[in-house]
Protein backbone atom coordinates (compact mmCIF):
# COMPACT_ATOMS: atom_id res chain seq x y z
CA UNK A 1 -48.10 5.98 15.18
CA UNK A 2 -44.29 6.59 14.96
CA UNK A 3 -41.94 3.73 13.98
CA UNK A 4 -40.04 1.69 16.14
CA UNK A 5 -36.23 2.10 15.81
CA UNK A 6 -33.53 -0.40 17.22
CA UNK A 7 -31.51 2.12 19.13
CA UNK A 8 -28.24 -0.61 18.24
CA UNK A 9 -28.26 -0.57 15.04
CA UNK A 10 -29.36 3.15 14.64
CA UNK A 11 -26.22 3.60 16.77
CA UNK A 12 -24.18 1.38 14.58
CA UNK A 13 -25.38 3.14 11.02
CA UNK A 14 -24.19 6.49 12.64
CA UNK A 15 -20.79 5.73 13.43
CA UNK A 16 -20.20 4.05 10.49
CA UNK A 17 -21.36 7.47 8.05
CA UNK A 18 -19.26 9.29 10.59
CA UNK A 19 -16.08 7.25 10.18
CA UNK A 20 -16.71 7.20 6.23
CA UNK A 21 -16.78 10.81 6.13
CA UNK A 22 -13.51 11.21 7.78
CA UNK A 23 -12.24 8.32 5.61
CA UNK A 24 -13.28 10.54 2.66
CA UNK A 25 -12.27 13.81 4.00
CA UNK A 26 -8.45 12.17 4.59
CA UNK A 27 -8.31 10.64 1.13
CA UNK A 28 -9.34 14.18 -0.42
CA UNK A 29 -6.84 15.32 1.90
CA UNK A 30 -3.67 12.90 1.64
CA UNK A 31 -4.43 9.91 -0.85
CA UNK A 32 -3.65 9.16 -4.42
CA UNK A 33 -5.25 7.27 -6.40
CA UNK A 34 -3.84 3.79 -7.60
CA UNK A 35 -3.39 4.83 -11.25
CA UNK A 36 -0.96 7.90 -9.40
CA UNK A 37 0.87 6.08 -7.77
CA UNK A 38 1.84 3.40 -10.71
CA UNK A 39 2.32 6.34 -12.83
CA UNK A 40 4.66 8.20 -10.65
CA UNK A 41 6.86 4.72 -10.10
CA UNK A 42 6.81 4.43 -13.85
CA UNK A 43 8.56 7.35 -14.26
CA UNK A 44 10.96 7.04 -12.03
CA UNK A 45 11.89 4.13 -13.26
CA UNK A 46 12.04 5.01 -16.80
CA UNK A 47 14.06 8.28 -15.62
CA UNK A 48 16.73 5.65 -13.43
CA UNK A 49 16.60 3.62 -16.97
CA UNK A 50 17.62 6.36 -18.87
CA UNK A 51 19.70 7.45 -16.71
CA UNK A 52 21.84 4.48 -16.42
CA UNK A 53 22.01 4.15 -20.15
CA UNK A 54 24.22 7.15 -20.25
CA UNK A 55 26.94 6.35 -17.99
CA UNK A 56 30.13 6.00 -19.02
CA UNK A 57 31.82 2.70 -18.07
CA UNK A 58 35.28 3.16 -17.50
CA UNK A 59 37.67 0.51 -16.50
């Protein structure tokens, strides 16, 4: 005998692996990860730092 499926929820299940996989495919595509992104503001702000330590102040 074949098994009974809720047609809702079977629904359901499928749009939600479809919208993961485009989740996935746009964060291969276009996302950084968190550890990027602190990294890259780290260095800029380390490069503005050093940068502003060798101005000249003139008066």
């Amino acid at each position: 005998m074949a098994e009974i499926v809720n047609l809702r929820q079977a629904k359901k299940q499928a749009a939600r692996k479809a919208a993961r996989s485009a989740a996935d495919a746009n964060a291969a595509k276009h996302g950084r990860t968190k550890a990027e992104r602190e990294l890259e503001k780290a260095r800029a702000e380390k490069a503005t730092r050093t940068l502003d330590g060798h101005r000249r102040e003139t008066e």
